[in-house]
N, C-alpha and C. Protein backbone atom coordinates (compact mmCIF):
# COMPACT_ATOMS: atom_id res chain seq x y z
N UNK A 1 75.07 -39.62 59.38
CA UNK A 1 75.00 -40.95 59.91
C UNK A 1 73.56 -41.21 60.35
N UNK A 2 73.51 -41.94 59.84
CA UNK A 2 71.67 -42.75 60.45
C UNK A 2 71.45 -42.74 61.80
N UNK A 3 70.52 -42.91 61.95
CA UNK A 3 70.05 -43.40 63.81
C UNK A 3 70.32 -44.71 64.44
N UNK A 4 69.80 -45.33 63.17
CA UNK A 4 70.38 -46.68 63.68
C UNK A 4 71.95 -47.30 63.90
N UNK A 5 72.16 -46.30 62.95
CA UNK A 5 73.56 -46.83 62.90
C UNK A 5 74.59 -45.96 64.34
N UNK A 6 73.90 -44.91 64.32
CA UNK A 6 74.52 -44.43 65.45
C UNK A 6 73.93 -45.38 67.05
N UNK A 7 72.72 -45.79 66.97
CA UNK A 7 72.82 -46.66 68.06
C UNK A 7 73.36 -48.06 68.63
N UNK A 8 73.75 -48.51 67.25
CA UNK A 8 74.69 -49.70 66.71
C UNK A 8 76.14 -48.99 67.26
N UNK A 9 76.61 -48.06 66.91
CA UNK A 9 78.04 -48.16 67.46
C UNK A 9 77.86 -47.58 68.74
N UNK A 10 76.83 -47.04 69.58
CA UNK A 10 76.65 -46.57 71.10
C UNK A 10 76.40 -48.04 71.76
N UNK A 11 76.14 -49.23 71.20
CA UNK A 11 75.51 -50.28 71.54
C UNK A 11 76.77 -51.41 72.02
N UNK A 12 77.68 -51.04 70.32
CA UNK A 12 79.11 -51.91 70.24
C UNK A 12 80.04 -50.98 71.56
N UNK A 13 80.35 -49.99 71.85
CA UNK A 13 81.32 -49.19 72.40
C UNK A 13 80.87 -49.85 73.93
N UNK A 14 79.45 -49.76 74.81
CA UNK A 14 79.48 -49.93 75.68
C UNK A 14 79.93 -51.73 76.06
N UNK A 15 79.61 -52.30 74.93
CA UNK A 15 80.31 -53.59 75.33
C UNK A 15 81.38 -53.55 75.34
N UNK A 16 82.02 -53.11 74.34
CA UNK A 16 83.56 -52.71 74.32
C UNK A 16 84.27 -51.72 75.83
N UNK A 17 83.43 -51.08 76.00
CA UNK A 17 83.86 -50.05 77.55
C UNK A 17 83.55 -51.34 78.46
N UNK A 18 82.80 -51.95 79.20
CA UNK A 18 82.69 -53.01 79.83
C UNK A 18 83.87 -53.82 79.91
N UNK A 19 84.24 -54.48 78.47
CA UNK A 19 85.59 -55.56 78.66
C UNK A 19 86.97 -54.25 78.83
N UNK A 20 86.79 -53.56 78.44
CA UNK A 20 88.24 -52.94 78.87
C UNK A 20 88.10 -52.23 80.38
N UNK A 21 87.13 -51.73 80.75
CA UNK A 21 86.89 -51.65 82.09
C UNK A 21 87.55 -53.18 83.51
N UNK A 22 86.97 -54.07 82.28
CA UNK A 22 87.60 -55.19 83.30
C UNK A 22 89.20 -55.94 83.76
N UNK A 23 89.39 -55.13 82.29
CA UNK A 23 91.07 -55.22 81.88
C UNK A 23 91.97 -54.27 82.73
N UNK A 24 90.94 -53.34 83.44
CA UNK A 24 91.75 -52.34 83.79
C UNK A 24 91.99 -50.87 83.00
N UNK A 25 91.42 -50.72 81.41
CA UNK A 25 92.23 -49.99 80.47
C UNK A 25 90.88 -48.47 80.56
N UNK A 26 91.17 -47.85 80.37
CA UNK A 26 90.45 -46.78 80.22
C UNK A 26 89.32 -46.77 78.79
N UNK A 27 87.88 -46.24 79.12
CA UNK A 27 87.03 -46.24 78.27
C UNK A 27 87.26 -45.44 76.91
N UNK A 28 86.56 -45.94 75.80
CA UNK A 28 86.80 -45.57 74.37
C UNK A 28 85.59 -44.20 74.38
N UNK A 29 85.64 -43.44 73.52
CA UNK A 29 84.90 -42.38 73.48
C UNK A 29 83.59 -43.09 72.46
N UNK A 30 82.41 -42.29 72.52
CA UNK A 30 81.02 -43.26 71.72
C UNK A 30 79.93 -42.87 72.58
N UNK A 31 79.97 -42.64 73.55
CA UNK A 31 78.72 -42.44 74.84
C UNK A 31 78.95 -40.79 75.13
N UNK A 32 77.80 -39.83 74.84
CA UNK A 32 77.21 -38.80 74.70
C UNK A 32 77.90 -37.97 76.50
N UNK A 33 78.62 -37.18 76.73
CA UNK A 33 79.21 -37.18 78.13
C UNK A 33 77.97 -36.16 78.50
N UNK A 34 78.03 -35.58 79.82
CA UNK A 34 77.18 -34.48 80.63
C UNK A 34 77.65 -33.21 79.91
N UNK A 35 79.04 -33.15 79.61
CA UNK A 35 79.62 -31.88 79.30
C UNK A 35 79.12 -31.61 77.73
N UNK A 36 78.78 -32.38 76.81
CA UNK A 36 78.01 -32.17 75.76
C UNK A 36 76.35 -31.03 75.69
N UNK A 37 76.15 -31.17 77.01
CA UNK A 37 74.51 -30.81 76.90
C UNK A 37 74.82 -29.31 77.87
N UNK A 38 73.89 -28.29 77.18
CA UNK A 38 74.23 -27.18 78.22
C UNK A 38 72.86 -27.21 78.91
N UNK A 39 73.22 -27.02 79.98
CA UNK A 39 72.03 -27.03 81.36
C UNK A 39 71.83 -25.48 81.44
N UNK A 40 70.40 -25.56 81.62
CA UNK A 40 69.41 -24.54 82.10
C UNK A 40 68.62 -24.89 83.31
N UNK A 41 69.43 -23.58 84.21
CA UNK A 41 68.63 -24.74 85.64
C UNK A 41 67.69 -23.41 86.18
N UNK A 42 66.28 -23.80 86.92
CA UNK A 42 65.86 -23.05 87.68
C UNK A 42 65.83 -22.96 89.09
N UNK A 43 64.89 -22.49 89.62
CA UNK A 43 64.89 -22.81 91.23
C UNK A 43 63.33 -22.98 91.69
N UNK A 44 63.20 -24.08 92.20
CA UNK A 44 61.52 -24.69 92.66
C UNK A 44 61.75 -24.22 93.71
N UNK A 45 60.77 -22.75 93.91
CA UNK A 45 60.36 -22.13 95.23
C UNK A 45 58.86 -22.02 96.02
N UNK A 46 58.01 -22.39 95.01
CA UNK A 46 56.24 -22.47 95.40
C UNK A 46 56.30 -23.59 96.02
N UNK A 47 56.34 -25.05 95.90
CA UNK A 47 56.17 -25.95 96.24
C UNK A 47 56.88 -26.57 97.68
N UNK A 48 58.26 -25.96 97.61
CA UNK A 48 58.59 -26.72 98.41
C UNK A 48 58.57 -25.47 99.22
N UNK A 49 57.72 -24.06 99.45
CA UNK A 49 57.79 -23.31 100.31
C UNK A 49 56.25 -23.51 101.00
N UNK A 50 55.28 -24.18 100.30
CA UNK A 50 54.06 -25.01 100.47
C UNK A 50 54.00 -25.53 101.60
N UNK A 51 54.96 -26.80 101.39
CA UNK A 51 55.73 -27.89 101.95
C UNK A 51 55.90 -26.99 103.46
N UNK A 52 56.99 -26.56 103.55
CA UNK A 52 57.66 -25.96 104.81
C UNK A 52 56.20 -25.21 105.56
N UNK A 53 55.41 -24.36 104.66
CA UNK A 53 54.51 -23.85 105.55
C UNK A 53 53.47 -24.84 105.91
N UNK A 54 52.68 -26.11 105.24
CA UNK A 54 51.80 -26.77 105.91
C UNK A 54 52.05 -27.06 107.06
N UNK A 55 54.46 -28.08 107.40
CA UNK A 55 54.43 -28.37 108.26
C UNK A 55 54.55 -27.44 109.47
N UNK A 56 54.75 -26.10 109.32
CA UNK A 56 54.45 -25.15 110.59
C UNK A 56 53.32 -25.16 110.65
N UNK A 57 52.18 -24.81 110.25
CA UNK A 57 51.30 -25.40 110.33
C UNK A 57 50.53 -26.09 111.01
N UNK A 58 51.12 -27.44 110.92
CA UNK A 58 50.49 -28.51 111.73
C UNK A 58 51.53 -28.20 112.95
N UNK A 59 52.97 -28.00 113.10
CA UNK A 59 53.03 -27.68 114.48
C UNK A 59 52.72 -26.99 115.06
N UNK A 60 52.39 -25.21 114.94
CA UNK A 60 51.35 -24.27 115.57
C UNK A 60 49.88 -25.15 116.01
N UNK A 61 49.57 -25.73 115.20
CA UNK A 61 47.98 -26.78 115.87
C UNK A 61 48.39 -27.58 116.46
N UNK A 62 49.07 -28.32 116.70
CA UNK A 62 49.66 -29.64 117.27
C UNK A 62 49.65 -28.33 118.38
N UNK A 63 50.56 -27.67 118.97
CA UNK A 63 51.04 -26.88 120.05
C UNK A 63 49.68 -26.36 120.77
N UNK A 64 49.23 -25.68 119.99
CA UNK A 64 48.03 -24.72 120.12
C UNK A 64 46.76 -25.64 121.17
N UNK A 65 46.71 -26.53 120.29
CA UNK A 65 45.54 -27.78 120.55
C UNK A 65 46.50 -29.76 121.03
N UNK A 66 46.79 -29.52 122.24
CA UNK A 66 47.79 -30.97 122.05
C UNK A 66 46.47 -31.89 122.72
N UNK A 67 46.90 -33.01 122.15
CA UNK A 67 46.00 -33.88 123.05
C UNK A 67 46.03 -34.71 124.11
N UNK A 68 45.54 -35.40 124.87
CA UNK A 68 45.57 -36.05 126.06
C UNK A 68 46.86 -36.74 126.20
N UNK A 69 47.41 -37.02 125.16
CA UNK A 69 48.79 -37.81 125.67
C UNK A 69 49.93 -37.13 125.13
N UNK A 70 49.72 -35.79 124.85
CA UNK A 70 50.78 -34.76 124.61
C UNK A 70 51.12 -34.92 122.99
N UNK A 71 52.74 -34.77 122.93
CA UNK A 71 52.69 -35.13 121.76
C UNK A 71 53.56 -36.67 121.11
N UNK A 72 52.67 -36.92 120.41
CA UNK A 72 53.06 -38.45 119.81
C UNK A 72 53.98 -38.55 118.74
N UNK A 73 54.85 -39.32 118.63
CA UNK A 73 55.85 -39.41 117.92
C UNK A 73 55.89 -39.31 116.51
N UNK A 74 54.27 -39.93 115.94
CA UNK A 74 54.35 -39.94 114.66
C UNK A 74 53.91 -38.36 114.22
N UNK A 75 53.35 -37.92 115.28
CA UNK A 75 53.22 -36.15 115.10
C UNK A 75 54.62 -35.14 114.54
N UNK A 76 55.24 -36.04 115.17
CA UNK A 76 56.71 -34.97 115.13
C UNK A 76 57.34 -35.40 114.10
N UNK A 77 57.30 -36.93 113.75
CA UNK A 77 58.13 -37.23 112.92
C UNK A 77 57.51 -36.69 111.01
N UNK A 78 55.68 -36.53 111.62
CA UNK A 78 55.25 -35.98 110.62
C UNK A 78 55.82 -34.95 109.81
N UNK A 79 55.82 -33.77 111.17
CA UNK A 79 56.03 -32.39 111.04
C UNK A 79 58.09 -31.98 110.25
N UNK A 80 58.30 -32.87 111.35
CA UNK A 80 59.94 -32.93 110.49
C UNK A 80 60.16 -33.22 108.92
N UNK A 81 58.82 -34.29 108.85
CA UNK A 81 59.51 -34.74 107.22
C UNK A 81 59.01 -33.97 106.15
N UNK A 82 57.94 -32.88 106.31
CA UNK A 82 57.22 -31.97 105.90
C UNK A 82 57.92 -30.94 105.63
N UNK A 83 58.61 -30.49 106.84
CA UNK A 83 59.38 -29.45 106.65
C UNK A 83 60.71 -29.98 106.11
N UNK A 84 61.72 -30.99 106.01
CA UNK A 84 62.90 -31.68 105.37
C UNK A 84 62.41 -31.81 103.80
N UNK A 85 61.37 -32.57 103.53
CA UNK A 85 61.09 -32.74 102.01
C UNK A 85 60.84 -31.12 101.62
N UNK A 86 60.26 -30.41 101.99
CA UNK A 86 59.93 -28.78 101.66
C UNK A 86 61.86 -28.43 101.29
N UNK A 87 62.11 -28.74 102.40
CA UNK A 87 63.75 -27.79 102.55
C UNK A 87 64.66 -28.69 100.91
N UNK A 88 64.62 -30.25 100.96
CA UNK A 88 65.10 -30.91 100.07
C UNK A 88 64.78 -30.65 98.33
N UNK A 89 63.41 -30.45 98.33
CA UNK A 89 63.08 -29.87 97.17
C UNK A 89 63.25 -28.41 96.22
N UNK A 90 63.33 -27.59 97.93
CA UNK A 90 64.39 -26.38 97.04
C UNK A 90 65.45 -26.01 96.91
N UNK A 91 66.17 -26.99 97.49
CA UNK A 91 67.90 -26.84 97.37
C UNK A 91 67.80 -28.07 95.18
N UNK A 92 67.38 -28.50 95.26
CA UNK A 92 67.11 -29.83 93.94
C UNK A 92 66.48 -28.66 92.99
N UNK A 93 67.85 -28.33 92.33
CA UNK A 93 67.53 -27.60 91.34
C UNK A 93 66.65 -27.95 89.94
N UNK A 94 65.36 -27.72 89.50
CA UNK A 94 64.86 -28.35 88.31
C UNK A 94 66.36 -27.60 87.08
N UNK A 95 66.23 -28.61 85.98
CA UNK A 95 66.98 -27.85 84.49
C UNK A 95 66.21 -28.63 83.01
N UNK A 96 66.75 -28.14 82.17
CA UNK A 96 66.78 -28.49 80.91
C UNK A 96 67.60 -28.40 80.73
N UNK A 97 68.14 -29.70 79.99
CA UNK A 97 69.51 -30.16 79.12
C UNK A 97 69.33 -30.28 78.13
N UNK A 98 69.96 -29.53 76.79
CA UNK A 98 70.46 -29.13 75.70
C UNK A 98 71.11 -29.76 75.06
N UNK A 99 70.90 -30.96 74.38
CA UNK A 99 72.24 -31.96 73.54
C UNK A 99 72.19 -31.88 72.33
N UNK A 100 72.96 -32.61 71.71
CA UNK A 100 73.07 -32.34 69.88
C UNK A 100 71.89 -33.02 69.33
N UNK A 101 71.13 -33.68 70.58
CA UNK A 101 69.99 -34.40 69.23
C UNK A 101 69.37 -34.96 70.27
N UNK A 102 68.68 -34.21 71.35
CA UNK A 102 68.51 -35.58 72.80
C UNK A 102 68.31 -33.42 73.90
N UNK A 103 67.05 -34.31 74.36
CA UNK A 103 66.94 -33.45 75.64
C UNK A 103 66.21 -33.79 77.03
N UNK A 104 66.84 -33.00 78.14
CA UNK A 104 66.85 -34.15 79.39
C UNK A 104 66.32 -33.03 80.41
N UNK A 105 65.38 -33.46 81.14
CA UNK A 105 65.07 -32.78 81.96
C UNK A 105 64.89 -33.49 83.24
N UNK A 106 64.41 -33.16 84.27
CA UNK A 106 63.75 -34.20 85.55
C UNK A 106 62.53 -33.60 85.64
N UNK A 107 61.66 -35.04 85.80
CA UNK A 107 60.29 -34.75 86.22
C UNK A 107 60.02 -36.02 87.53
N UNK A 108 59.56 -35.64 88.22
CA UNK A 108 58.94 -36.15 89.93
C UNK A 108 60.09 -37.17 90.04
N UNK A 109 61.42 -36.40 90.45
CA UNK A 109 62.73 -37.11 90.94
C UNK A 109 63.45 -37.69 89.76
N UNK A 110 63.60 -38.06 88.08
CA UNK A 110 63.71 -39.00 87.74
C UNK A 110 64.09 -38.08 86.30
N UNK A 111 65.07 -38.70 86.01
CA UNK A 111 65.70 -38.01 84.46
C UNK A 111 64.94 -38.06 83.63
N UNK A 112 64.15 -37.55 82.49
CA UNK A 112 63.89 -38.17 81.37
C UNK A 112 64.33 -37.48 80.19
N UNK A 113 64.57 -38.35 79.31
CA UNK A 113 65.59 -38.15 77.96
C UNK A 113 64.55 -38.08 77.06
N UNK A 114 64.71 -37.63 76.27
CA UNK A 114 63.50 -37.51 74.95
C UNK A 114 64.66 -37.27 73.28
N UNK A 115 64.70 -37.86 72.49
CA UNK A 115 65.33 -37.84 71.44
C UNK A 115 64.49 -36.61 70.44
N UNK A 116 65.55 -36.27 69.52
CA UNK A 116 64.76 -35.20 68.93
C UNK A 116 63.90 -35.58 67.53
N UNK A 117 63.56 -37.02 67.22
CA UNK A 117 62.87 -37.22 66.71
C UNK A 117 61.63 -37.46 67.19
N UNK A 118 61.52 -37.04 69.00
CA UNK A 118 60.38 -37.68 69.29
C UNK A 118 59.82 -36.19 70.11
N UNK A 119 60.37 -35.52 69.91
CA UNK A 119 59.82 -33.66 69.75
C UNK A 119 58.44 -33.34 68.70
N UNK A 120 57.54 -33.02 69.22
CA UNK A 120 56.64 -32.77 67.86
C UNK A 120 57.14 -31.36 67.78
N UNK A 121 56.57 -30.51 68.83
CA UNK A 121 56.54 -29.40 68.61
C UNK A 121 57.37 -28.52 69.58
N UNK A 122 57.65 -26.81 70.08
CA UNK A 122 58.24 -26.67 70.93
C UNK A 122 57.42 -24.98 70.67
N UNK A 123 56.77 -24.73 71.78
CA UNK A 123 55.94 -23.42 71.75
C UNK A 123 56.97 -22.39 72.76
N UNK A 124 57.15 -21.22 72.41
CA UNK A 124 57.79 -20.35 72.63
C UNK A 124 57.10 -18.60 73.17
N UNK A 125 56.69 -18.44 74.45
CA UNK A 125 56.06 -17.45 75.07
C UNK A 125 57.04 -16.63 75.60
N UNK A 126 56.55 -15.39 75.79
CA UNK A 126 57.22 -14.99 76.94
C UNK A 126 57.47 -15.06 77.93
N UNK A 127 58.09 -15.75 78.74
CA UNK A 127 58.29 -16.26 79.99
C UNK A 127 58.13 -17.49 80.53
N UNK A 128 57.62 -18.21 78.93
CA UNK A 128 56.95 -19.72 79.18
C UNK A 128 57.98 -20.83 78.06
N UNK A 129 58.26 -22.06 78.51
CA UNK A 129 58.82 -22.72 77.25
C UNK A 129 57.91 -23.84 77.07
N UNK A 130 57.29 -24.42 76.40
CA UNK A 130 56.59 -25.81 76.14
C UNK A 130 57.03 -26.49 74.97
N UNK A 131 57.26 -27.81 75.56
CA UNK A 131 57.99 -28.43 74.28
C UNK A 131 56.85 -29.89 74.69
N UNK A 132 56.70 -29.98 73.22
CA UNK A 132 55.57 -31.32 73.15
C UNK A 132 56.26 -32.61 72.71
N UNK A 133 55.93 -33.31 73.00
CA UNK A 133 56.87 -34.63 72.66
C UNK A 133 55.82 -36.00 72.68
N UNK A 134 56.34 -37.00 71.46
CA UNK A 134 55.36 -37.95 71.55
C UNK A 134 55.47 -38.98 72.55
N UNK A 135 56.21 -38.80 73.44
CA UNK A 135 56.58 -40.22 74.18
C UNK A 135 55.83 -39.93 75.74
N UNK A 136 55.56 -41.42 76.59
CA UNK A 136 54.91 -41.44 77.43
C UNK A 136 55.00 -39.50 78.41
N UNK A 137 53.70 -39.23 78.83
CA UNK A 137 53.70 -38.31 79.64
C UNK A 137 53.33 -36.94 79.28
N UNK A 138 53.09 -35.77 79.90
CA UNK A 138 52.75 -35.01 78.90
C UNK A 138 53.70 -34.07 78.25
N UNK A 139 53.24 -32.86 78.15
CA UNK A 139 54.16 -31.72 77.58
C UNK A 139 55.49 -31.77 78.48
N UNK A 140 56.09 -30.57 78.57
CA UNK A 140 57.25 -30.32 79.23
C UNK A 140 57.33 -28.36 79.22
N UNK A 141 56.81 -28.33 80.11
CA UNK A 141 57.08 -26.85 80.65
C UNK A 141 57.74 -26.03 81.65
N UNK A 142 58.33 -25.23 81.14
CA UNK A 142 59.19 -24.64 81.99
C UNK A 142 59.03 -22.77 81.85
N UNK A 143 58.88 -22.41 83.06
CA UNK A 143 58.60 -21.19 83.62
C UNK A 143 59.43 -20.34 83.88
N UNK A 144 59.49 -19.39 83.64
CA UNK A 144 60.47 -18.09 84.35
C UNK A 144 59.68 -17.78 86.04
N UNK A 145 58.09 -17.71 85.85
CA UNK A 145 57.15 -16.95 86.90
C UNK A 145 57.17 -18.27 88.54
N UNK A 146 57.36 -19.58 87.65
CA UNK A 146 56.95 -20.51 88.47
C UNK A 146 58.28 -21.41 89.13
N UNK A 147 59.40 -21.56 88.18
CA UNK A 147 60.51 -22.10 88.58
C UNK A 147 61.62 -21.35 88.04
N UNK A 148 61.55 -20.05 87.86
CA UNK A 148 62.58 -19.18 87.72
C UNK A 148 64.44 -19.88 86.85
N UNK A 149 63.09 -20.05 85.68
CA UNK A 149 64.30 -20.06 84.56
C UNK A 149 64.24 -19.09 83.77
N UNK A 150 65.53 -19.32 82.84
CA UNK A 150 65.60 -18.07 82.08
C UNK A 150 65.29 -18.75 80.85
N UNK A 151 64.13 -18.19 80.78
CA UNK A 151 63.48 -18.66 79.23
C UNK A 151 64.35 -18.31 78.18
N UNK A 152 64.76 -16.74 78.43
CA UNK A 152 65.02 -16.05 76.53
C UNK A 152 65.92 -16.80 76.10
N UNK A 153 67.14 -17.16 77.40
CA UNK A 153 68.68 -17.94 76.80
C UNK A 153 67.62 -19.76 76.00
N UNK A 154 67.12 -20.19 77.17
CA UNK A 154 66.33 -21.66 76.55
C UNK A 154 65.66 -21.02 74.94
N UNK A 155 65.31 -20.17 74.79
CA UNK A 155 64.33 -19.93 73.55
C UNK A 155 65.07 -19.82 72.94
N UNK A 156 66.49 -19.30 72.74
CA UNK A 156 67.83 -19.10 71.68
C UNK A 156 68.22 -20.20 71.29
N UNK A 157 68.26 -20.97 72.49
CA UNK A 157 68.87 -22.25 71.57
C UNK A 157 68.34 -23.37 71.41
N UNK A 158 67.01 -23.06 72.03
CA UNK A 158 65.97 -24.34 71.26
C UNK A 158 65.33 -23.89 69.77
N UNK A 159 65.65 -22.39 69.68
CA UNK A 159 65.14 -22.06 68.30
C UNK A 159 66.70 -22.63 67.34
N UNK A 160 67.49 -22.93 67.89
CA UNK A 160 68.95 -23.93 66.77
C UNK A 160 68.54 -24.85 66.93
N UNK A 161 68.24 -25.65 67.97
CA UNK A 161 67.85 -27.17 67.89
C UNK A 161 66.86 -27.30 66.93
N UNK A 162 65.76 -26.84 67.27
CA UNK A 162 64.59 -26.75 66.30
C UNK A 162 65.09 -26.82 64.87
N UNK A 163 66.22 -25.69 64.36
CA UNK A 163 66.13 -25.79 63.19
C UNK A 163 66.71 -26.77 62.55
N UNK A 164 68.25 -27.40 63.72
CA UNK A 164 68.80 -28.30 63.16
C UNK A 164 68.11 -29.62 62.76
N UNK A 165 67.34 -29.93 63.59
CA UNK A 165 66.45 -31.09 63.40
C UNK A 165 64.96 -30.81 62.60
N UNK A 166 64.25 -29.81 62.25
CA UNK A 166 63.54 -29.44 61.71
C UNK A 166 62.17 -30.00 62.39
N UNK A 167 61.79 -29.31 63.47
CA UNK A 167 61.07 -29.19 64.43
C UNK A 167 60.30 -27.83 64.38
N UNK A 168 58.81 -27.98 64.51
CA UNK A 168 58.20 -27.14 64.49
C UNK A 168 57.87 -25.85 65.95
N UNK A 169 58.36 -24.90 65.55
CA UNK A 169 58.10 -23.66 66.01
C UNK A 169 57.21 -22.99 66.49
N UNK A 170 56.53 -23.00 67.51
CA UNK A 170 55.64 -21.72 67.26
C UNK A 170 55.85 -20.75 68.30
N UNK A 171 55.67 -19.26 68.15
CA UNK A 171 55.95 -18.21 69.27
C UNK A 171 54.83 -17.29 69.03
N UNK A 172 54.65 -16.90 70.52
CA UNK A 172 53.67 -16.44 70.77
C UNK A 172 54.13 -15.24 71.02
N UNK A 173 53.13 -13.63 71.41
CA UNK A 173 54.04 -12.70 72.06
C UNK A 173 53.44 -12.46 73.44
């Protein structure tokens, strides 16, 4: 089936899910579910352990050194949100999602989808995954050393994606 034509009936179904949604009736199948894509998730521990230590940090100095009017509110409220965004960012697991023709990752809070015609390339290291893609933004890398994914399982089955769609390869050792 074509592309277009597959976005033609993803296009017809959601209008169609809409009016039967309003009817009350349960949605028609056509729209790609979560359970389709297998997730590869890591864990962001540098950054948001960054995070947590600047804001001790600034409260050891704040404490250490206070100033004439003690401490000020926007001080504290500083130090809290420093250490909350630190704590929030490593519970927010990064992943790569795996679909039949479509891959999804998050970058700075925010899903992004990339189709697999818009994959140039997908480089394959040890411990490293880089997948190049022509659409806004840059590469897409993912780490074993830095966000503790498991590359080898991602390298297994981006080396099927790759082939299914005929996407270029390269591995390094």
């Amino acid at each position: 089936m074509s592309r277009s034509w597959e976005r033609q009936v993803r296009r017809n179904s959601k209008q169609v899910n809409a009016t039967r949604r309003k009817q009350g009736q349960t949605s028609i199948g056509g729209k790609t579910s979560i359970s389709e894509y297998t997730a590869y998730k890591g864990r962001n521990i540098v950054f948001p352990a960054a995070l947590v230590i600047l804001g001790i940090i600034y409260a050891v100095m704040g404490i250490m050194y206070p100033t004439a009017d003690g401490f000020s509110a926007i001080f504290i409220i500083t130090v809290a949100l420093y250490i909350l965004l630190g704590v929030m960012l490593y519970f927010r697991k990064p992943y790569l999602k795996i679909g039949r023709d479509s891959l999804i990752t998050t970058k700075f809070n925010r899903d992004r989808l990339i189709s697999s015609s818009q994959v140039k390339s997908i480089r394959l290291q040890k411990g490293y995954v880089v997948i190049e893609h022509s659409s806004k933004g840059g590469s897409w890398v993912f780490s074993r050393t830095l966000n503790r994914y498991d590359t080898d399982a991602m390298s297994e089955h981006l080396r099927t994606f790759a082939a299914q769609h005929k996407i270029t390869i390269q591995e390094k050792a």
